[in-house]
N, C-alpha and C. Protein backbone atom coordinates (compact mmCIF):
# COMPACT_ATOMS: atom_id res chain seq x y z
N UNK A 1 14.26 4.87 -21.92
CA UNK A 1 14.09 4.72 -20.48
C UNK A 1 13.95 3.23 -20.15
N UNK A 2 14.64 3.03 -19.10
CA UNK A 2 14.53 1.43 -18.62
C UNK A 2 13.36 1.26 -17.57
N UNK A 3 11.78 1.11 -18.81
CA UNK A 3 11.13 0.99 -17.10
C UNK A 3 11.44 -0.43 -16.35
N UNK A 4 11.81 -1.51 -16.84
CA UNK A 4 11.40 -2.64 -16.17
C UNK A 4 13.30 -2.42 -14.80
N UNK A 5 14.25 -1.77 -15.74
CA UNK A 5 15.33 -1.74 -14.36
C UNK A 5 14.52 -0.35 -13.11
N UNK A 6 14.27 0.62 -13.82
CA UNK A 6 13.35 1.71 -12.54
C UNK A 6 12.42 0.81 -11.65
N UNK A 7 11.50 -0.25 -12.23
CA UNK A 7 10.69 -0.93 -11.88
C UNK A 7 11.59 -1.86 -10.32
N UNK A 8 12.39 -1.83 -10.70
CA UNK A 8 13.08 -2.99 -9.76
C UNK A 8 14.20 -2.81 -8.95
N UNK A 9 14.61 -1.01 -9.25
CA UNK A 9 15.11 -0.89 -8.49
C UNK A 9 14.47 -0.25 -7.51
N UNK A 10 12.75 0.21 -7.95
CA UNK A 10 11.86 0.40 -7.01
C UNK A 10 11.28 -0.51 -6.08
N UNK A 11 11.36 -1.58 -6.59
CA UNK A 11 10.83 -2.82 -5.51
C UNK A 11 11.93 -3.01 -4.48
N UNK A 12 13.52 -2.79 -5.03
CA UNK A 12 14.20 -3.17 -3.86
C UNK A 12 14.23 -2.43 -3.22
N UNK A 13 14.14 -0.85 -3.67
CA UNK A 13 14.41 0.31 -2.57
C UNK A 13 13.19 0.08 -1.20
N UNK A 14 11.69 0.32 -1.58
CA UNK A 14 10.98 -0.61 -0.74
C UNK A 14 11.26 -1.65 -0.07
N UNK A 15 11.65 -2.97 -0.58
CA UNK A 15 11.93 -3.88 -0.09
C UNK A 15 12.88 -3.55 1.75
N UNK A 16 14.01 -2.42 1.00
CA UNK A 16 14.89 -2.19 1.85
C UNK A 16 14.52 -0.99 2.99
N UNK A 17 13.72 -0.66 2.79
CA UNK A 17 13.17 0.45 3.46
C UNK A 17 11.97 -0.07 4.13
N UNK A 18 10.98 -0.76 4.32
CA UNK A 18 9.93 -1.33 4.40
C UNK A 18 9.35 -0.48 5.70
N UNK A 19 10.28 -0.57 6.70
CA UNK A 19 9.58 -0.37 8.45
C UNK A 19 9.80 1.42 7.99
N UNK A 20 10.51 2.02 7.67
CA UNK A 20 10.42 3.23 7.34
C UNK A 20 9.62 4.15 6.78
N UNK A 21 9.18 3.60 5.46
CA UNK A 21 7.89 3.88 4.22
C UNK A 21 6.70 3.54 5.05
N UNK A 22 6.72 2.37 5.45
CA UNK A 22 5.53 2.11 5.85
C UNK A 22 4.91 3.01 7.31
N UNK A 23 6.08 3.03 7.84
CA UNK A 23 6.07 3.81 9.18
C UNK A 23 5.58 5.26 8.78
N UNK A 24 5.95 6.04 8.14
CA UNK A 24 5.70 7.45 7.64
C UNK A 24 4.41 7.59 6.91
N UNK A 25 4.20 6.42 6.17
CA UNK A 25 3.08 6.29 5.53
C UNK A 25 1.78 6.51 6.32
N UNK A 26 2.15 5.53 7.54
CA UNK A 26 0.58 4.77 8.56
C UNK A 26 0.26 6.47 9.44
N UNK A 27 1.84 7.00 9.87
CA UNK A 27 1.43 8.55 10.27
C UNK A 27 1.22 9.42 9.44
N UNK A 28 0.45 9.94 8.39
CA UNK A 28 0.12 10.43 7.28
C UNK A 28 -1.40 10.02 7.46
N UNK A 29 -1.66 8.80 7.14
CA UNK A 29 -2.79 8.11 7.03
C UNK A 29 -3.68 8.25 8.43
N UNK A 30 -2.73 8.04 9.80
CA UNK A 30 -3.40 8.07 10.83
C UNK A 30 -4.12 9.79 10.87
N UNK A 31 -3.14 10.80 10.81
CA UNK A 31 -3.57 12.18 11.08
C UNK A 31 -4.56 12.50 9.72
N UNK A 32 -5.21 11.83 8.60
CA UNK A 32 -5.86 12.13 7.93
C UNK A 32 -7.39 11.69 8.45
N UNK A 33 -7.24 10.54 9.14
CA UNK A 33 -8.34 9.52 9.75
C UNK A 33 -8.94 9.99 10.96
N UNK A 34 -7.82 10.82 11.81
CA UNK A 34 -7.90 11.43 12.39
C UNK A 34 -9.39 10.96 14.10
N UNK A 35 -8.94 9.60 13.96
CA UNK A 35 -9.19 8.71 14.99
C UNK A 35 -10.43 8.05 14.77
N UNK A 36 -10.65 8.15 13.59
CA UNK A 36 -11.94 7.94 13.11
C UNK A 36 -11.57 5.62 12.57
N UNK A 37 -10.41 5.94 12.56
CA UNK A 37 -10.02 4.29 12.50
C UNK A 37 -8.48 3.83 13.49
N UNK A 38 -8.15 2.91 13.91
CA UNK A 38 -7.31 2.74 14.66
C UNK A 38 -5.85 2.95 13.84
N UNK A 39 -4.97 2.50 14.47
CA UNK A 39 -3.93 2.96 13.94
C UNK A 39 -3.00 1.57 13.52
N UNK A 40 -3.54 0.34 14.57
CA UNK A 40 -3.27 -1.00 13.86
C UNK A 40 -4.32 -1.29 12.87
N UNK A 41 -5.07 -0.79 12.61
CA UNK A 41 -6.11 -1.02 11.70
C UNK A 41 -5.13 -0.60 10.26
N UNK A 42 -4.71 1.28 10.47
CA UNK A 42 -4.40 1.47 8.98
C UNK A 42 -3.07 0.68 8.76
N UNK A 43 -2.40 0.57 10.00
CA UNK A 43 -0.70 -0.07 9.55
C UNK A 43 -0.52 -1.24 8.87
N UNK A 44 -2.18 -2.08 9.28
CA UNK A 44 -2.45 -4.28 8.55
C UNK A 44 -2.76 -3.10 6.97
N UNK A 45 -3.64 -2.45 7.04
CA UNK A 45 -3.88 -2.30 6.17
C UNK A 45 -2.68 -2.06 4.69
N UNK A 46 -2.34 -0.75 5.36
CA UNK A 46 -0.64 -0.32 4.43
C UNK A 46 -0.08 -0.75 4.13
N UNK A 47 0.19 -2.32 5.60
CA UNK A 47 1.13 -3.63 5.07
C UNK A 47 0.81 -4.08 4.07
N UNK A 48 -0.60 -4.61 3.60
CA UNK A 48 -1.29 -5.28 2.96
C UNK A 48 -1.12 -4.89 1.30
N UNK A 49 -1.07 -3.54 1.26
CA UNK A 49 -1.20 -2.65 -0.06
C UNK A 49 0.14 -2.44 -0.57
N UNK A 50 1.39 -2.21 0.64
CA UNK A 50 2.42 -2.47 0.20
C UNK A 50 3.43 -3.40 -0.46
N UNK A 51 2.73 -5.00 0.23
CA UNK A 51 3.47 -5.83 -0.36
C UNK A 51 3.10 -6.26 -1.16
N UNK A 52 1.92 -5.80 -1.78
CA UNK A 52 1.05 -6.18 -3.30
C UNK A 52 1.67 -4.92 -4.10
N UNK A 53 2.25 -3.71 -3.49
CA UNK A 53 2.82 -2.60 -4.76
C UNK A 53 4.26 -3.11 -4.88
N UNK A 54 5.11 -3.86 -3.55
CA UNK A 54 6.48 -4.39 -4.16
C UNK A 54 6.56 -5.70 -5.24
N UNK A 55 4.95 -6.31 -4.90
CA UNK A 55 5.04 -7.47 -6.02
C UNK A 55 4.84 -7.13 -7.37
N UNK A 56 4.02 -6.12 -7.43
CA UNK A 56 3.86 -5.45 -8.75
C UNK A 56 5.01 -5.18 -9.65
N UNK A 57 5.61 -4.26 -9.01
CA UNK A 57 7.03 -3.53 -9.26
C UNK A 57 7.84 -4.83 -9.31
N UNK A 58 8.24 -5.37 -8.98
CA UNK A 58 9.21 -6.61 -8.92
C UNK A 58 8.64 -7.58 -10.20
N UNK A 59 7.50 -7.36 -10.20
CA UNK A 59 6.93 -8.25 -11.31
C UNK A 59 7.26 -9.54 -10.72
N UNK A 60 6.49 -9.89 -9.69
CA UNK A 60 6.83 -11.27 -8.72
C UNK A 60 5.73 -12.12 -9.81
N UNK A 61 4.68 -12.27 -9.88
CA UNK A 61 3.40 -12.46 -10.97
C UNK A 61 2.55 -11.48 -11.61
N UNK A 62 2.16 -12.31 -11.94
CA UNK A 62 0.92 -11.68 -12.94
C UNK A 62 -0.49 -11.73 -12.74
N UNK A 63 -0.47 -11.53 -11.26
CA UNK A 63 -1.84 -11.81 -10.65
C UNK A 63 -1.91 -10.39 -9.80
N UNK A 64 -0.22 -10.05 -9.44
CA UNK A 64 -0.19 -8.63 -8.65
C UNK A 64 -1.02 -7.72 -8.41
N UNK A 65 -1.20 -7.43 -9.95
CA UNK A 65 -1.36 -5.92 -10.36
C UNK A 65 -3.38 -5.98 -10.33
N UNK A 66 -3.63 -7.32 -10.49
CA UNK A 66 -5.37 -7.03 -10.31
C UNK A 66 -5.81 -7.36 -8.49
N UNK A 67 -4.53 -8.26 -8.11
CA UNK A 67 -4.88 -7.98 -6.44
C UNK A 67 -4.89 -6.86 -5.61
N UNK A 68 -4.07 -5.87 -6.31
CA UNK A 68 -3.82 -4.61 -5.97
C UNK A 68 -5.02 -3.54 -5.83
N UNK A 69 -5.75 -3.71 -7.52
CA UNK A 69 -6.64 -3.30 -7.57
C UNK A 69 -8.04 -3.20 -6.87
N UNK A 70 -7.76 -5.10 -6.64
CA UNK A 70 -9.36 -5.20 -6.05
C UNK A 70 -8.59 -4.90 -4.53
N UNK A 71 -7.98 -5.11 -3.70
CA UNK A 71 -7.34 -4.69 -2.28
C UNK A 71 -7.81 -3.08 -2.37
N UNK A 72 -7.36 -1.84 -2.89
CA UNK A 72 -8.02 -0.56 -3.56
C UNK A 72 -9.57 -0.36 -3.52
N UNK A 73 -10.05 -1.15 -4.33
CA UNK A 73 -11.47 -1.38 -4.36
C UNK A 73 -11.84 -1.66 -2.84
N UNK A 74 -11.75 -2.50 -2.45
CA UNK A 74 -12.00 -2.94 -1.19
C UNK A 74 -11.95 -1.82 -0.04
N UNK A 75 -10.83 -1.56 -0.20
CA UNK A 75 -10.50 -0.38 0.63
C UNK A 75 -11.18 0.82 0.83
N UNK A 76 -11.34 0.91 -0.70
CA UNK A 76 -12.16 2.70 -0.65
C UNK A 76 -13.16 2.29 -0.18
N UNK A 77 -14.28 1.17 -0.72
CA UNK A 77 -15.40 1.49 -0.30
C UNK A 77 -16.15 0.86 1.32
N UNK A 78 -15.01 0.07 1.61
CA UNK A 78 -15.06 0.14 3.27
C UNK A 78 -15.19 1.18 3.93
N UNK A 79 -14.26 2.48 2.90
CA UNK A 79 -14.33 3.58 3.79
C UNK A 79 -15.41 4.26 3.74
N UNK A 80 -15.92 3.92 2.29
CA UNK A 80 -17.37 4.86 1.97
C UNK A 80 -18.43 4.73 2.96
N UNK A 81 -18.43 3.32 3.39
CA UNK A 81 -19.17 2.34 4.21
C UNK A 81 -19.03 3.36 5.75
N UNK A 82 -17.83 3.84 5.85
CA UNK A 82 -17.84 4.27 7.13
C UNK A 82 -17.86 5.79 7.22
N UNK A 83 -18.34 5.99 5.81
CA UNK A 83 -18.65 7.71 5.93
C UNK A 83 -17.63 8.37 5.41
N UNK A 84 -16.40 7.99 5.26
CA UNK A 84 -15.68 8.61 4.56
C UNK A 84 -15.50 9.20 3.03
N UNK A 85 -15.12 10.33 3.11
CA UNK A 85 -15.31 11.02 1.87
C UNK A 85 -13.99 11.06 0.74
């Protein structure tokens, strides 16, 4: 198996899709939140997580994959912060 060509032809498919994925994504996310956070709130957010999962996948650096993590980190427990389960 070729992960590093899957890897990259996953970053471009993203890449090329961006307003789409992300768009479907933020309505998913919004009806889970369910007004409990705004909806430009989750979309900075999604942006944020997305272009750290196309850098990953692309293997842009080698710093990606732990910005990702702590962005994750960050994330969940903001939400914990706000009651979320």
């Amino acid at each position: 198996m070729d992960v590093d060509g899957t890897s990259e032809r996953m970053a471009a498919y993203l890449r090329d899709n961006h307003d789409k994925v992300v768009g479907r994504w933020t309505d998913l996310v919004v009806a889970g939140v369910r007004g409990r956070t705004s909806r430009e709130e989750v979309r900075r957010e999604l942006e944020d997580l997305y272009a750290l999962i196309v850098r990953v996948l692309s293997r842009a650096d080698e710093h990606a994959a732990g910005e990702l993590t702590a962005a994750l980190d960050e994330l969940s427990s903001g939400r914990a912060r706000d009651g979320f389960t």
